[in-house]
Protein backbone atom coordinates (compact mmCIF):
# COMPACT_ATOMS: atom_id res chain seq x y z
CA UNK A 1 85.27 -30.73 16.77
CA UNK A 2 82.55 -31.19 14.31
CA UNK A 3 80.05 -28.55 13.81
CA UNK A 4 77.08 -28.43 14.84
CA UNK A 5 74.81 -28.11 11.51
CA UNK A 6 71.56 -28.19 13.52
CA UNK A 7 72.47 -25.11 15.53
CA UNK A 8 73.80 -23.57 12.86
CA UNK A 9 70.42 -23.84 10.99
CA UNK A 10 68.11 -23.23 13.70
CA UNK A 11 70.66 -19.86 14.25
CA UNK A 12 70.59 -19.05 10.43
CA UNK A 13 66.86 -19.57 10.80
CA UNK A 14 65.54 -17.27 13.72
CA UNK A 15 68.05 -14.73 11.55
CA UNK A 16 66.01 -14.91 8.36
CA UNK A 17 62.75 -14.65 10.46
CA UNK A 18 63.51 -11.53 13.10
CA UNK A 19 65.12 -9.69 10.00
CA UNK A 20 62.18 -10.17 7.87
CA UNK A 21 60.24 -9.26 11.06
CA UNK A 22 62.04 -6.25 11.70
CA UNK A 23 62.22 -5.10 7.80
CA UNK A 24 58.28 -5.58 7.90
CA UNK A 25 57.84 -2.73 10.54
CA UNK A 26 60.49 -0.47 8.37
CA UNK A 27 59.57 -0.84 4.93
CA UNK A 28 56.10 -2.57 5.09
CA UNK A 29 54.80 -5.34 2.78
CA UNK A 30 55.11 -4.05 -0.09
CA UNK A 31 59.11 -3.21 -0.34
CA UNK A 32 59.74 -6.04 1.24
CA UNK A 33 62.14 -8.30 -0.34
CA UNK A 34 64.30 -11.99 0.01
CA UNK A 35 67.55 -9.94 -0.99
CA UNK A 36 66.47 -7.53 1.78
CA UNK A 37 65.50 -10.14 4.10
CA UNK A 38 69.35 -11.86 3.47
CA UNK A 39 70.78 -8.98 3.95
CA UNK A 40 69.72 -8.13 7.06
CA UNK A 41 69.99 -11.63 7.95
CA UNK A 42 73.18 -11.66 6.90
CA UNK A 43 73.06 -15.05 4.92
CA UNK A 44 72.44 -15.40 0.77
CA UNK A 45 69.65 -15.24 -0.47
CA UNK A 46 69.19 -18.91 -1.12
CA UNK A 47 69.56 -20.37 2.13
CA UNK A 48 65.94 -18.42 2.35
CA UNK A 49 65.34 -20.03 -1.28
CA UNK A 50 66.30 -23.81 0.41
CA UNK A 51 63.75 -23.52 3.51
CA UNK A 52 61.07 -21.07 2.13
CA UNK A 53 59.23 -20.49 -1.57
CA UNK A 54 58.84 -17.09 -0.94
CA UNK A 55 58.40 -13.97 1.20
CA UNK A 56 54.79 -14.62 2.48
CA UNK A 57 55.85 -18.06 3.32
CA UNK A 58 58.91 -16.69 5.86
CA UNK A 59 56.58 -14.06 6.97
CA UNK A 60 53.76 -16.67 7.99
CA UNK A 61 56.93 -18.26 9.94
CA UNK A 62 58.07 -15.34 11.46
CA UNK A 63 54.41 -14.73 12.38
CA UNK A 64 54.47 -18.04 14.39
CA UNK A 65 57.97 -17.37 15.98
CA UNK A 66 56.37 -14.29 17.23
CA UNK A 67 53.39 -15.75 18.89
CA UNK A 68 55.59 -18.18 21.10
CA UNK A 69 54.49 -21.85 20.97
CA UNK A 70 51.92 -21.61 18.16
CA UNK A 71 52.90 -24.82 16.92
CA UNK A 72 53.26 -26.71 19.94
CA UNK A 73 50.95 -28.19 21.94
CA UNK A 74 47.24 -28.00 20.05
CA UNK A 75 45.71 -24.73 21.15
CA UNK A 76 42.74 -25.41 23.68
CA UNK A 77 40.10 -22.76 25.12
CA UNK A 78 39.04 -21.58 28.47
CA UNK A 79 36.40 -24.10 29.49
CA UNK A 80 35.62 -22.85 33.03
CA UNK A 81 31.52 -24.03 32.15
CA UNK A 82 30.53 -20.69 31.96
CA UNK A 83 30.37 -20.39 27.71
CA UNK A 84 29.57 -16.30 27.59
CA UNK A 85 32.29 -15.95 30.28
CA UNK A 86 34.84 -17.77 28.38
CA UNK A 87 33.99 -16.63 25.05
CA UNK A 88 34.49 -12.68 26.40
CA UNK A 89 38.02 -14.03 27.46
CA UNK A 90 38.83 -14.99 24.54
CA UNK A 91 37.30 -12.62 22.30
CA UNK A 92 38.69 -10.05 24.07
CA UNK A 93 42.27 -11.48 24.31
CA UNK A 94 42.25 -11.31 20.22
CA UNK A 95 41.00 -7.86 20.06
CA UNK A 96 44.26 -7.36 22.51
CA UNK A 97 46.48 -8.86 19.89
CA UNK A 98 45.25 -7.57 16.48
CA UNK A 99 45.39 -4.15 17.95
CA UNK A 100 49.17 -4.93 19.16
CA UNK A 101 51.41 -2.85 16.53
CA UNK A 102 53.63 -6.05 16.35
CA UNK A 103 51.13 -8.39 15.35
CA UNK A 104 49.29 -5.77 12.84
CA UNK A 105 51.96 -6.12 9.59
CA UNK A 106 52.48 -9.56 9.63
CA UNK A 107 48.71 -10.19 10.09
CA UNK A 108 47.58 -7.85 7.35
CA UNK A 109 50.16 -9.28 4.92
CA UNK A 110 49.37 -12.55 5.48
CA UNK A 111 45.94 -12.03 4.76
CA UNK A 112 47.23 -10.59 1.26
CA UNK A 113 49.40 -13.37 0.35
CA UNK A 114 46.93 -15.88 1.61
CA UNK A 115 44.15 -14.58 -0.82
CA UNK A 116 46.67 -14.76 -3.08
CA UNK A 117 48.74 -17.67 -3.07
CA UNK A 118 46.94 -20.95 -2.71
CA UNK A 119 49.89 -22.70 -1.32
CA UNK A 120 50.41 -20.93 1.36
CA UNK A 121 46.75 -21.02 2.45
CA UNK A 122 46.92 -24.62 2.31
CA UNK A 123 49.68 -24.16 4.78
CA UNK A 124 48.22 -21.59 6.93
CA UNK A 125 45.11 -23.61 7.33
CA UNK A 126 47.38 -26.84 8.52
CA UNK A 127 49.45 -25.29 10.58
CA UNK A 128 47.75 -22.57 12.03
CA UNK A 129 44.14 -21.82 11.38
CA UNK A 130 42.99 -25.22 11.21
CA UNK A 131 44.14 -26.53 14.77
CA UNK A 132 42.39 -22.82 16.06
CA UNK A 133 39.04 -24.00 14.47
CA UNK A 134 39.57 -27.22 16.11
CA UNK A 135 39.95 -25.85 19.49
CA UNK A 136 36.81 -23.55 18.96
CA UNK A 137 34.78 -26.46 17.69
CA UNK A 138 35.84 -28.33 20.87
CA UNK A 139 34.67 -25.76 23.08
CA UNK A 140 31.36 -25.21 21.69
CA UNK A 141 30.92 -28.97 21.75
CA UNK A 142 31.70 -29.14 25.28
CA UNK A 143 28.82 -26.35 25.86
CA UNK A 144 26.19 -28.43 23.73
CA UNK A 145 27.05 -31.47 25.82
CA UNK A 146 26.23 -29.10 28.82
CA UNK A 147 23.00 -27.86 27.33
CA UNK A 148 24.26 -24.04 26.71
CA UNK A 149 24.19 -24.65 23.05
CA UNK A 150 21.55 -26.39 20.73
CA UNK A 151 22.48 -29.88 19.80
CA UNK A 152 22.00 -29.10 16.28
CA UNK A 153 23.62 -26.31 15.37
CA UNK A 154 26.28 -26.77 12.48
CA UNK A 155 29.39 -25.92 14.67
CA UNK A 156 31.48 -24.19 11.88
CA UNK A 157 28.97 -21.70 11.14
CA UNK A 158 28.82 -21.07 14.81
CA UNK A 159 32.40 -20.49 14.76
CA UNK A 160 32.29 -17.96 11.78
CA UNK A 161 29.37 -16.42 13.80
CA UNK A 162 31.70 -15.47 17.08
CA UNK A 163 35.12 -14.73 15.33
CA UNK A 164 34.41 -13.69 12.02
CA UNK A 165 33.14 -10.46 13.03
CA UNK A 166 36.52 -9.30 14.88
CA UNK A 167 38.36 -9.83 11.88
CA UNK A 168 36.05 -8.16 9.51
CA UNK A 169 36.40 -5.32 11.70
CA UNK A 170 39.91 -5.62 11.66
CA UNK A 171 40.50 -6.26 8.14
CA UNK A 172 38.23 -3.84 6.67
CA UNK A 173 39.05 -0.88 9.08
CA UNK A 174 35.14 -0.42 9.26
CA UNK A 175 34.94 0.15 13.04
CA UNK A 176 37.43 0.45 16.08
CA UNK A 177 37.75 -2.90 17.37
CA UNK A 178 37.57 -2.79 21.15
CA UNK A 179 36.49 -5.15 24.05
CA UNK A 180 33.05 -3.80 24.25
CA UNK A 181 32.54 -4.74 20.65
CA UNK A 182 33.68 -7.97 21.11
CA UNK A 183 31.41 -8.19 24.31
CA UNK A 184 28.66 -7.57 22.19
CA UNK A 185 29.56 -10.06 19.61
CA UNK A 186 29.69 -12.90 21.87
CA UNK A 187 26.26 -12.13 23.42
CA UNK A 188 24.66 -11.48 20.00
CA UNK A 189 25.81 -15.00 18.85
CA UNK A 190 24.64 -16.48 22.08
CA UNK A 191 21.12 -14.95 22.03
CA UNK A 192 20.84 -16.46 18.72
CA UNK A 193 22.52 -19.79 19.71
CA UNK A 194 20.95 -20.92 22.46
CA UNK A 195 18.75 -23.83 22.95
CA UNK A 196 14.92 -22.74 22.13
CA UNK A 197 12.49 -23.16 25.35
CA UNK A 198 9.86 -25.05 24.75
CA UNK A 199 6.68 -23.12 24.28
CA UNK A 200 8.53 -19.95 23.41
C-alpha cells in the first residue's frame, strides 16, 4: 500500500503547531525555540525549516489552528440592523477572547514578531487581519446604506475608532479590559459617528 504523504503531512503538521502551542504556555516567547518546537513535535527540525521561516511564522499558524476555521469561509459580522446592538456583540465577544489565557501568548507574541518582522506582517495582514477589516468595513457600510452612519465617513478610520481601543487596552496593560469598557467604546464611536441632524 502506498503511503499516504498528505496525511502524513497534515499529521506532522498539527504536531509542529500544538507543540509549539503547548511550549508557548510553558516556557513563553522568549525561550521558545524550532529545536524545542521539533522536539516536542517529535520531527527534525527542518521539516519546520521546509513549511515555516521561523518561529513567529508557526506561531501565527498555530494561532489560526486554535481559533477553528479562521481561514475558511471570509469572516462576516452580526448584521441584525441594529448597529450599537451588534457592535456590543462583537466587541464584547473579543474582550472574551483576549482575556482567554489560551489566546493571550500567542496574541502578545505575535504582536512582537509582527512589529518586528515585515514578512510576517505582510502575511498576517493577508491572511488574517485583512479579511477581519473587510468584514468590519462591510458592516459599517451596510449601516450607512441604512442611514445609522454618515455617508461620508472614511470607513477605515471608523474601524480603528471601534477596535483599536480594545487592543490598546490589551496591549499596553493600561486598563482591565471588560465588557463595560467595550460598551462604552462602541457608544462613544457612535455618538461621534452618527449622521448630523440638520439644524443641530
Amino acid at each position: 500500500m502506498t503511503p499516504n504523504t498528505t496525511r502524513r503531512n497534515e499529521t506532522s503538521r498539527r504536531a509542529i503547531l500544538t507543540a509549539a502551542f503547548d511550549l508557548l504556555a510553558e516556557t513563553g516567547y522568549a525561550k521558545l525555540s524550532i529545536e524545542g518546537i521539533a522536539a516536542r513535535a517529535g520531527v527534525g527540525k527542518q521539516t519546520i525549516y521546509r513549511w515555516w521561516p521561523s518561529k513567529g511564522a508557526v506561531i501565527f499558524d498555530a494561532f489560526l489552528m486554535l481559533s477553528e476555521g479562521a481561514e475558511g469561509e471570509p469572516p462576516t459580522l452580526p448584521d441584525t440592523g441594529d448597529l450599537a446592538a451588534d457592535l456590543t456583540l462583537v466587541l464584547r465577544a473579543t474582550v472574551v477572547e483576549m482575556n482567554d489565557p489560551r489566546y493571550e501568548q500567542p496574541m502578545r507574541a505575535l504582536a512582537t514578531e509582527i512589529a518586528h518582522d515585515p514578512e510576517l506582517a505582510a502575511v498576517y495582514a493577508e491572511r488574517l487581519d485583512g479579511p477581519l477589516k473587510e468584514a468590519k468595513r462591510q458592516r459599517l457600510r451596510s449601516a450607512q446604506r441604512a442611514g445609522q452612519l454618515a455617508e461620508d465617513i472614511d470607513l477605515d478610520v471608523a474601524v480603528d475608532l471601534i477596535w483599536g481601543p480594545l487592543f490598546s487596552r490589551w496591549l499596553q496593560r493600561s486598563g482591565p479590559l471588560t465588557a463595560a469598557y467595550a460598551d462604552r467604546v462602541v457608544a462613544t464611536a457612535l455618538d461621534g459617528l452618527r449622521p448630523r441632524r440638520s439644524g443641530a
